[in-house]
N, C-alpha and C. Protein backbone atom coordinates (compact mmCIF):
# COMPACT_ATOMS: atom_id res chain seq x y z
N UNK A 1 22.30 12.71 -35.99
CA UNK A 1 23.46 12.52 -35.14
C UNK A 1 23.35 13.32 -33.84
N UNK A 2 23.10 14.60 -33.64
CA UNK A 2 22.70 15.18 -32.32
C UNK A 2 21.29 14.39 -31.64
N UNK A 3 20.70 13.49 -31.98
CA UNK A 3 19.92 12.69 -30.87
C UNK A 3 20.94 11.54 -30.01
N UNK A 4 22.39 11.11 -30.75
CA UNK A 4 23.12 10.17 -30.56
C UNK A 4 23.73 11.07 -29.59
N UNK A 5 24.51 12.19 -29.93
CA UNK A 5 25.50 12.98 -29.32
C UNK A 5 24.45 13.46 -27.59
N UNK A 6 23.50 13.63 -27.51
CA UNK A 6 22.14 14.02 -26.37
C UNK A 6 22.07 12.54 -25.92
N UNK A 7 21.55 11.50 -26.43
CA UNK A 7 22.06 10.34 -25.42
C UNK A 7 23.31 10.05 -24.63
N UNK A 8 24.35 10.49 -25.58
CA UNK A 8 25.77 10.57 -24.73
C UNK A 8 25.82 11.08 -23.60
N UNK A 9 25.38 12.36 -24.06
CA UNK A 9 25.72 13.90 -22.66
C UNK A 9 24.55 13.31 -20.91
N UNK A 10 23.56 12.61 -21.66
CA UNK A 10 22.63 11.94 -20.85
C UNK A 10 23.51 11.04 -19.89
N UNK A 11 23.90 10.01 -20.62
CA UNK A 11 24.82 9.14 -20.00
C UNK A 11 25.79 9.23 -19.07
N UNK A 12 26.49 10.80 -19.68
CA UNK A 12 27.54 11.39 -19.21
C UNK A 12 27.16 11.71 -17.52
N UNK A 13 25.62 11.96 -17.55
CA UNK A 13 25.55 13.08 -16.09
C UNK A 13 24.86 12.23 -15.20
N UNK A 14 24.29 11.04 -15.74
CA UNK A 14 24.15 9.58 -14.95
C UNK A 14 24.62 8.75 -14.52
N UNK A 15 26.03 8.43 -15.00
CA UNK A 15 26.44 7.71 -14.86
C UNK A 15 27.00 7.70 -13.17
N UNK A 16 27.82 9.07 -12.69
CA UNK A 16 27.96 9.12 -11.74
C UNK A 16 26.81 8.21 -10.20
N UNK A 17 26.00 8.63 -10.51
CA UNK A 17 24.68 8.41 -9.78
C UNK A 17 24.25 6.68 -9.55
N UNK A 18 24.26 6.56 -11.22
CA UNK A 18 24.54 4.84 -11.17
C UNK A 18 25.21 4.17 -10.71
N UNK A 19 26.20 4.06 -10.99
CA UNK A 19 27.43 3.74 -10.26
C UNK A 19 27.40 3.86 -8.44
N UNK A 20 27.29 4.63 -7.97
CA UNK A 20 26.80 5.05 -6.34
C UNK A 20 25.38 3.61 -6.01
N UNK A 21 24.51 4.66 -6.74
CA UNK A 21 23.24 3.22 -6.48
C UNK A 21 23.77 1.85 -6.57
N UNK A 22 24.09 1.37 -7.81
CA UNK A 22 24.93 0.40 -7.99
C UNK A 22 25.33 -0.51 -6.77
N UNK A 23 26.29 0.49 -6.30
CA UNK A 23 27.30 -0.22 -5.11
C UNK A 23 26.54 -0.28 -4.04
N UNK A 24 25.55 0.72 -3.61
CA UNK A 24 24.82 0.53 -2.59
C UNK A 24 23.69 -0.33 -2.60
N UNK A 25 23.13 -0.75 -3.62
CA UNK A 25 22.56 -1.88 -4.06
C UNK A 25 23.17 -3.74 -3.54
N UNK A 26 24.29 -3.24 -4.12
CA UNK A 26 25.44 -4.39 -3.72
C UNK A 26 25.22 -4.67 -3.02
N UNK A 27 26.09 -3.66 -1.78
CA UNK A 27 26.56 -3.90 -0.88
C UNK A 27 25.30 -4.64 0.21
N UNK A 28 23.74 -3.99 -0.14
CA UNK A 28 22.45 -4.59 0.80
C UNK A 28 22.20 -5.84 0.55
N UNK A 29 22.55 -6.40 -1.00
CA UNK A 29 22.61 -7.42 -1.24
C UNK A 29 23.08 -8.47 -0.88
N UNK A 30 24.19 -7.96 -0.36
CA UNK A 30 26.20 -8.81 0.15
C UNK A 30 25.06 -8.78 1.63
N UNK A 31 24.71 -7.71 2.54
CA UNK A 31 24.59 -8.06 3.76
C UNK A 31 23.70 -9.09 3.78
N UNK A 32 22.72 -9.31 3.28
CA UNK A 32 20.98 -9.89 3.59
C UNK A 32 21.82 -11.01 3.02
N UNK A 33 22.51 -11.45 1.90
CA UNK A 33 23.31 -13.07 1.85
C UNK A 33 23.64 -13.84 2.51
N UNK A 34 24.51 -12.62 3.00
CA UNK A 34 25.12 -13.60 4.05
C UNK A 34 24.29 -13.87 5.30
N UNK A 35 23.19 -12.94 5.57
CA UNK A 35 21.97 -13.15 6.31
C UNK A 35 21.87 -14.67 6.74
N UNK A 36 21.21 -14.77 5.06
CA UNK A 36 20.75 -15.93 4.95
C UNK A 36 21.56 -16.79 5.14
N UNK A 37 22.87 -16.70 4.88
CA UNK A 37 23.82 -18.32 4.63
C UNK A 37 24.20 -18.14 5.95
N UNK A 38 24.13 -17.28 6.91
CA UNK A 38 24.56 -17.66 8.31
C UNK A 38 24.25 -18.86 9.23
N UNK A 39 25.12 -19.34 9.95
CA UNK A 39 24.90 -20.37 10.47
C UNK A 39 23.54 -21.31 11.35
N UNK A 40 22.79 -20.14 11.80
CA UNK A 40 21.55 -20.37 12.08
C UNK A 40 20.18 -19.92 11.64
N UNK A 41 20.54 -20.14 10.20
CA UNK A 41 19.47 -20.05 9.18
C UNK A 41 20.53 -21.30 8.14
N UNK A 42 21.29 -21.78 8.32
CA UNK A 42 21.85 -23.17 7.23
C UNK A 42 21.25 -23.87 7.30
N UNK A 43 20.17 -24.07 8.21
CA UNK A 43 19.64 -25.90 8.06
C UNK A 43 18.20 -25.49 7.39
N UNK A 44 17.80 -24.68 6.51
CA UNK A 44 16.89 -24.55 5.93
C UNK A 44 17.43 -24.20 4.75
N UNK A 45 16.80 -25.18 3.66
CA UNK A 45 17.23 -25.28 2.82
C UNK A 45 16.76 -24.16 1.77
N UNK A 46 15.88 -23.25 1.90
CA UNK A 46 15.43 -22.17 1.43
C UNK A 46 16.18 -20.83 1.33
N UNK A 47 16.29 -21.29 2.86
CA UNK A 47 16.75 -19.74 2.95
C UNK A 47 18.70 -19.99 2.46
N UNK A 48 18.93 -21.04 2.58
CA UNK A 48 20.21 -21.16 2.39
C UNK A 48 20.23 -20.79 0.48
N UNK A 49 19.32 -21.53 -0.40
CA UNK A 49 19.01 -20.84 -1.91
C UNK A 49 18.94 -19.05 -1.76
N UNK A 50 18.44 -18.80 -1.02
CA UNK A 50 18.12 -17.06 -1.54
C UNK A 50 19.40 -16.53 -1.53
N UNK A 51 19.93 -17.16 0.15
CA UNK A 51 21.21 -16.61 0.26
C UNK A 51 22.19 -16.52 -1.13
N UNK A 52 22.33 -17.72 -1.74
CA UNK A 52 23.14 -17.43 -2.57
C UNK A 52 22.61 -16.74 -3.77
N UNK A 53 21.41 -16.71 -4.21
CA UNK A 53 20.85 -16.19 -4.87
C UNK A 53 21.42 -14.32 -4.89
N UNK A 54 21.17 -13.98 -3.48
CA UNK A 54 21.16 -12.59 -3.29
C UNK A 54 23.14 -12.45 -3.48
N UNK A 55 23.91 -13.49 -3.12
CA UNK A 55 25.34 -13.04 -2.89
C UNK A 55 25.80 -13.28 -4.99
N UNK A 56 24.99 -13.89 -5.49
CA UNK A 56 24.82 -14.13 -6.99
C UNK A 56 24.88 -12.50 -7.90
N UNK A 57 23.57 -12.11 -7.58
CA UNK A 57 23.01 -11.09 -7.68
C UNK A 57 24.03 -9.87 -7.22
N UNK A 58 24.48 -9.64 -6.09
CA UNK A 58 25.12 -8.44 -5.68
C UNK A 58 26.68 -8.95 -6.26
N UNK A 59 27.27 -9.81 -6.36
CA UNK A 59 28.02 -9.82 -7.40
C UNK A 59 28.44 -9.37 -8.42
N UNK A 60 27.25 -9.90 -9.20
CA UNK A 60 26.65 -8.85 -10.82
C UNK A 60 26.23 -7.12 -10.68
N UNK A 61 25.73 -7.18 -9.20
CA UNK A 61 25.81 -5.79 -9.59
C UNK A 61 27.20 -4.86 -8.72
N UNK A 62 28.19 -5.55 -8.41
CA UNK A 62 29.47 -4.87 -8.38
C UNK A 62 29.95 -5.13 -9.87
N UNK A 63 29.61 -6.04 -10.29
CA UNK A 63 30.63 -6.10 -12.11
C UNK A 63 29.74 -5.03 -12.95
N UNK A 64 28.41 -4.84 -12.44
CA UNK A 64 27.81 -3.79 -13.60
C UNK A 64 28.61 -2.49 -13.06
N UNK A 65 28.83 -1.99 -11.76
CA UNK A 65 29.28 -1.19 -11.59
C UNK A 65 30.56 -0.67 -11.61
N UNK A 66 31.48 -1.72 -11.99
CA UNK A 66 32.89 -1.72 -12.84
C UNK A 66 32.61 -1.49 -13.91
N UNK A 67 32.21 -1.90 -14.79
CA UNK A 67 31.82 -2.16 -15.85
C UNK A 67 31.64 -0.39 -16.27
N UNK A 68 30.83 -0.01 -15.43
CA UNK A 68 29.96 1.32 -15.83
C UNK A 68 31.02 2.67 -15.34
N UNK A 69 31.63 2.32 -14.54
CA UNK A 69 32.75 3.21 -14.31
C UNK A 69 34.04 3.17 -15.26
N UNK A 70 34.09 1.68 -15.94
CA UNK A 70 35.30 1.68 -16.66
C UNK A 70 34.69 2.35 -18.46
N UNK A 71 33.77 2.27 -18.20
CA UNK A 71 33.11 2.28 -20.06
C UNK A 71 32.87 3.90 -19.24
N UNK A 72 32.75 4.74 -18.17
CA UNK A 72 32.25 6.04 -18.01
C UNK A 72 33.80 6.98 -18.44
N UNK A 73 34.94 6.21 -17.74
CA UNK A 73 36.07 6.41 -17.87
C UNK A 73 36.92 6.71 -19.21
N UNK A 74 36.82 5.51 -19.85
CA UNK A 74 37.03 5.77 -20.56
C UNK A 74 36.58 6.30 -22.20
N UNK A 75 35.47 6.12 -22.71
CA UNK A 75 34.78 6.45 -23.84
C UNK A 75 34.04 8.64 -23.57
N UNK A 76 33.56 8.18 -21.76
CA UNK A 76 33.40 10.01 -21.84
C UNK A 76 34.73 10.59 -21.52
């Protein structure tokens, strides 16, 4: 049980950090999207896929980072 309780305390002093990366992850994600889906890069049909690809992606990683703040919140 103290290898369980040492993964916790682990978690505990990461999580902060994650959460930060996380969002800043996002947020490069959110910019370079909309990069792509901007109006003079729309008529390529490529770059218009990544775009959403990347606004997909930074999505998921604002919900991981709810996610990780609400499970940091409340369980530590």
């Amino acid at each position: 049980m103290t290898f369980f309780w040492s993964i916790i305390d682990f978690l505990k002093g990461t999580a902060p950090f994650i959460i930060v990366f996380d969002i800043i992850v996002a947020i490069v994600l959110l910019i370079l999207g909309l990069m792509l889906i901007s109006k003079k890069n729309r008529e390529q049909k490529t770059k218009k896929i990544a775009g959403m690809v990347c606004l997909s992606i930074a999505l998921l990683t604002f919900l991981g980072a709810l996610s990780n703040a609400l499970f940091s919140f409340f369980v530590f």
